[in-house]
Protein backbone atom coordinates (compact mmCIF):
# COMPACT_ATOMS: atom_id res chain seq x y z
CA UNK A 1 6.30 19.61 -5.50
CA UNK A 2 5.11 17.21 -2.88
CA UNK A 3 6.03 13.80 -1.96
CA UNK A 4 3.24 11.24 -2.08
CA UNK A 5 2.72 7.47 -1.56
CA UNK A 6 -0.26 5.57 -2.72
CA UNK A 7 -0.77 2.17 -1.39
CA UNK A 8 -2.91 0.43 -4.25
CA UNK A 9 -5.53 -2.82 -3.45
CA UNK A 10 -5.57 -4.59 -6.97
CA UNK A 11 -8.08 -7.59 -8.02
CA UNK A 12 -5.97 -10.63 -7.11
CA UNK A 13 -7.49 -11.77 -10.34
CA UNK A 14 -6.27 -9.65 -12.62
CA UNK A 15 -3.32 -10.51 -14.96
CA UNK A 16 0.12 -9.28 -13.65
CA UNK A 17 0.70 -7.39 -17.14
CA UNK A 18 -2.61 -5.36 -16.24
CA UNK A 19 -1.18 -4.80 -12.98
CA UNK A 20 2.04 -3.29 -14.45
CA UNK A 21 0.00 -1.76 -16.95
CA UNK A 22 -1.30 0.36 -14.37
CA UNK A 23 1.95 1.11 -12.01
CA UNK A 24 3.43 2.39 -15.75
CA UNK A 25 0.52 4.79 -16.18
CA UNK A 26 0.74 6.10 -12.78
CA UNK A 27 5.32 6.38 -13.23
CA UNK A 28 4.21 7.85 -16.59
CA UNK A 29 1.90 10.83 -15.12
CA UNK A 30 4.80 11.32 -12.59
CA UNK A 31 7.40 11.98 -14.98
CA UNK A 32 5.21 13.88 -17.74
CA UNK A 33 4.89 16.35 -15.09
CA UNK A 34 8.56 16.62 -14.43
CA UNK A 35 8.26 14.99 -10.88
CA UNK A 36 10.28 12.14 -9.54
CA UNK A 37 9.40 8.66 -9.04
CA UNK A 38 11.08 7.29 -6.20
CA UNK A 39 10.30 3.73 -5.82
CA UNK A 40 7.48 0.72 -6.24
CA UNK A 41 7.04 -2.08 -4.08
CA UNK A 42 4.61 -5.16 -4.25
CA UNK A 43 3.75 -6.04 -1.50
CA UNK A 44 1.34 -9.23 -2.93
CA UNK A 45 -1.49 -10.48 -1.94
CA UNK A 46 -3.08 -10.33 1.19
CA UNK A 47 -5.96 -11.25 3.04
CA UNK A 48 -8.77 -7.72 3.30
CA UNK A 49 -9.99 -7.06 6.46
CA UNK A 50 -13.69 -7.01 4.90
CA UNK A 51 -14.65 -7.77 1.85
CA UNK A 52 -14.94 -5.08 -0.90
CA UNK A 53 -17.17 -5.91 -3.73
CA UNK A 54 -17.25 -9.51 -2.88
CA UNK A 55 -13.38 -9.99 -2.78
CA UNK A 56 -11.49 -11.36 0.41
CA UNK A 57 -8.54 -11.24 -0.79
CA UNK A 58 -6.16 -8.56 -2.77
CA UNK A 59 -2.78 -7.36 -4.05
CA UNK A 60 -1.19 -4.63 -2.32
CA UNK A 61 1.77 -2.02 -4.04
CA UNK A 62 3.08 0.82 -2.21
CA UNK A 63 4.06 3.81 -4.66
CA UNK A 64 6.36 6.53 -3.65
CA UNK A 65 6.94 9.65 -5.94
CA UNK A 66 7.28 13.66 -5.83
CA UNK A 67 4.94 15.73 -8.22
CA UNK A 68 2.76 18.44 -8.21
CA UNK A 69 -0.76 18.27 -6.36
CA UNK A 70 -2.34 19.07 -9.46
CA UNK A 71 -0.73 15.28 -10.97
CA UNK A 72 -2.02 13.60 -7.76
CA UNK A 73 -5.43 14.87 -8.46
CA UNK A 74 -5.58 13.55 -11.95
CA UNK A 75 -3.77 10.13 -10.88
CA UNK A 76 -6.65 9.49 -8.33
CA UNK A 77 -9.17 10.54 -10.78
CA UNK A 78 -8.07 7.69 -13.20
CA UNK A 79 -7.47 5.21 -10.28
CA UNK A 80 -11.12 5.77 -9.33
CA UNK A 81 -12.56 4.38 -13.02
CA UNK A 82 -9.57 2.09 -14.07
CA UNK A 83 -11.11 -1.39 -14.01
CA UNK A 84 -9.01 -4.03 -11.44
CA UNK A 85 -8.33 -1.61 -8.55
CA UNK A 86 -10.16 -2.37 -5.69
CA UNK A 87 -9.37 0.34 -3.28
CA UNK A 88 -6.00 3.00 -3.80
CA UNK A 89 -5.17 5.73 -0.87
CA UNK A 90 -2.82 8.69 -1.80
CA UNK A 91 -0.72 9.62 0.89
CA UNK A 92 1.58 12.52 1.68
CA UNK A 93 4.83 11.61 2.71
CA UNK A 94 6.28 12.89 6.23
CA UNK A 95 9.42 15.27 5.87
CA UNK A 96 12.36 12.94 6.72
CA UNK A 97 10.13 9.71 6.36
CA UNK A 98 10.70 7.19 3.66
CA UNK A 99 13.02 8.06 0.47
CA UNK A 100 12.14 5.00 -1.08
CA UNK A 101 9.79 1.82 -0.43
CA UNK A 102 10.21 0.11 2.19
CA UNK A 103 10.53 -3.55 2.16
CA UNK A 104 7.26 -5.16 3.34
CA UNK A 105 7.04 -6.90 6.47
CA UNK A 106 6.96 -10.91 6.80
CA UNK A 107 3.81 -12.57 7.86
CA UNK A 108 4.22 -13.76 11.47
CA UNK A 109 4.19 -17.51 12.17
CA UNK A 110 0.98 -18.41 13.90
CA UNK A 111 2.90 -19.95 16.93
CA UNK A 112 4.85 -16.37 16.59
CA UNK A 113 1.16 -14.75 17.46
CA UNK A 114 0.41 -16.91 20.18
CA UNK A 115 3.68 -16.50 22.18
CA UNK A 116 3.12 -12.40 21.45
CA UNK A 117 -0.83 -12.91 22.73
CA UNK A 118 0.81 -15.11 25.49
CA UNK A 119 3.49 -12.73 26.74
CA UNK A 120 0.95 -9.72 26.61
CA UNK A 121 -1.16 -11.40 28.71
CA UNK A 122 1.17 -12.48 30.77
CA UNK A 123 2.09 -8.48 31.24
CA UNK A 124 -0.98 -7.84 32.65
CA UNK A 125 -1.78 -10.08 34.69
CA UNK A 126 1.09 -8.93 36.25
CA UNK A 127 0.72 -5.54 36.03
CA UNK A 128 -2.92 -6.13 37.98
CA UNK A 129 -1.44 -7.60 40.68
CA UNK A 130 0.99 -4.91 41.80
């Protein structure tokens, strides 16, 4: 058994029971193989960093369970034709990494981003005239 994590891009359109419609069918492949699921978080929706089939805009979940490679396979397979999924990566887990999902980070306050820009710049300016 392996641990995995698949970080899922969903249609920000699609109805939240869809959504959980597919998290259940992924926890239910999981456990019909006797693995382990260890923990679902939503991250919501986000802006894409290009658009994928004409969408801007979707909502992430990060999925973290132990099962067989041959369950991964078959979970990908479905995620590839199940209608409302943008774009889904299967991960393996690092040893000693993440037993669970971790909470997903805050979005930074623009004026948070400038002083962060600022200060970097700052750095090497500095840097350049040693």
């Amino acid at each position: 058994m392996n641990e995995y994590e698949v970080m899922l891009l969903l249609d920000p359109e699609l109805p939240e029971e869809r959504a959980n419609e597919v998290i259940q069918r992924i926890r239910t492949a999981v456990e019909g193989a006797k693995g382990s699921w260890d923990g679902h978080e939503p991250w919501g929706r986000r802006r894409l960093a290009y658009e994928i089939d004409h969408q801007s805009e979707a909502v992430y979940h990060l999925v973290l369970f132990t099962t067989p490679t041959e369950t991964l396979a078959e979970i990908t397979r479905v995620l590839k034709i199940t209608d409302g999924v943008i774009r889904h990566g299967a991960y393996r887990r690092v040893q000693g990494g993440h037993t669970k999902a971790p909470a997903a980070l805050p979005p930074q306050a623009p004026a948070a981003v400038a002083a962060t820009v600022t200060s970097a710049s700052a750095d090497d300016s500095t840097e350049a005239a040693e």
